[in-house]
Protein backbone atom coordinates (compact mmCIF):
# COMPACT_ATOMS: atom_id res chain seq x y z
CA UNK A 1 30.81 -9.96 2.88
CA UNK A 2 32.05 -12.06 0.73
CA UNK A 3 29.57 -12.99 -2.68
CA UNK A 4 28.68 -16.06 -4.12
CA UNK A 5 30.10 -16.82 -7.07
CA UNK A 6 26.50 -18.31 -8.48
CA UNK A 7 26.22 -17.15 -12.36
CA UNK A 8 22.47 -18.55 -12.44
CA UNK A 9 23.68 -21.59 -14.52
CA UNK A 10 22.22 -24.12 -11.59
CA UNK A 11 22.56 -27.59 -12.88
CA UNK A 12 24.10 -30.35 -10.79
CA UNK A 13 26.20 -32.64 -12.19
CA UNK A 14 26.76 -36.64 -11.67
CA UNK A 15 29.45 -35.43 -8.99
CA UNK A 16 27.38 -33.36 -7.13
CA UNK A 17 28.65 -30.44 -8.92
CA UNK A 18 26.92 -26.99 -9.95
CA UNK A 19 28.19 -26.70 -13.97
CA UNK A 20 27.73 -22.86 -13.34
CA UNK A 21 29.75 -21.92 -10.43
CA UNK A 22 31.69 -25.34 -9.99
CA UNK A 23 30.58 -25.36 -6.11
CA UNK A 24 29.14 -28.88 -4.65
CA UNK A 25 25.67 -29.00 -3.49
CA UNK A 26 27.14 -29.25 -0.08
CA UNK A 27 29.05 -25.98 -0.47
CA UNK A 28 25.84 -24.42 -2.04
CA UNK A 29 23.56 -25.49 1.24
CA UNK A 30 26.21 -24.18 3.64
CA UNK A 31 27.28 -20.70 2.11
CA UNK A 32 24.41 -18.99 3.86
CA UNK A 33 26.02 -19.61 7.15
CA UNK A 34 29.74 -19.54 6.09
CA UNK A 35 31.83 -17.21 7.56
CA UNK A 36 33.62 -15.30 4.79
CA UNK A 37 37.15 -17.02 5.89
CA UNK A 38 35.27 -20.20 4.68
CA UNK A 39 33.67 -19.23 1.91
CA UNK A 40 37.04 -17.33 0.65
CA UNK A 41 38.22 -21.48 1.17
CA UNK A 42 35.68 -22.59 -1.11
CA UNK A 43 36.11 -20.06 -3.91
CA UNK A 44 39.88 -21.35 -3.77
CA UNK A 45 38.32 -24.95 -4.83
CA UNK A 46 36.25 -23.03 -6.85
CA UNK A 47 38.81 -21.54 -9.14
CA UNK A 48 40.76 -25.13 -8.91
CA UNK A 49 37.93 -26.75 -10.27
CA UNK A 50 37.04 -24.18 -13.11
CA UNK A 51 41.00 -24.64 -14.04
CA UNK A 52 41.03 -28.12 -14.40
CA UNK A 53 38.11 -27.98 -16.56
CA UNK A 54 39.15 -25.51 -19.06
CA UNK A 55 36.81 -22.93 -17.61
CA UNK A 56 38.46 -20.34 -15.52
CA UNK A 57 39.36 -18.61 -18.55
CA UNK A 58 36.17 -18.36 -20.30
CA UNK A 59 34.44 -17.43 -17.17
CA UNK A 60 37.34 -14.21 -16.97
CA UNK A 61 36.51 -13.17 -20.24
CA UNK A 62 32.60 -13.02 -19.85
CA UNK A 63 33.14 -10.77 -16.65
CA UNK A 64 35.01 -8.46 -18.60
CA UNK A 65 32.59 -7.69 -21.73
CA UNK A 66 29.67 -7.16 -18.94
């Protein structure tokens, strides 16, 4: 099974978008009944989205010093 990528940061923003785990509140909903084929899709956006906002690095380094 594929796991969530949820960091317990749950905030939407304006877009719709959780600042913790950069999923929409759409993706959030649905993950429950995803298959993991999907949800593997929406950890792709996932890491596209932390990318673009400068956080895919950050987010690397605080998985590392746990």
């Amino acid at each position: 099974m594929v796991r969530s990528p949820c960091i317990a940061v749950c905030s939407l923003d304006d877009k719709d978008m959780c600042i913790g785990c950069q999923r929409t509140g759409d993706e959030i909903t649905r993950w429950g009944r995803m298959s993991d084929d999907e949800r593997r899709a929406v950890l792709v956006l996932v890491e596209q989205r932390a990318r673009a906002q400068g956080l895919f690095m950050a987010t690397l380094a605080t998985r590392e010093n746990k």
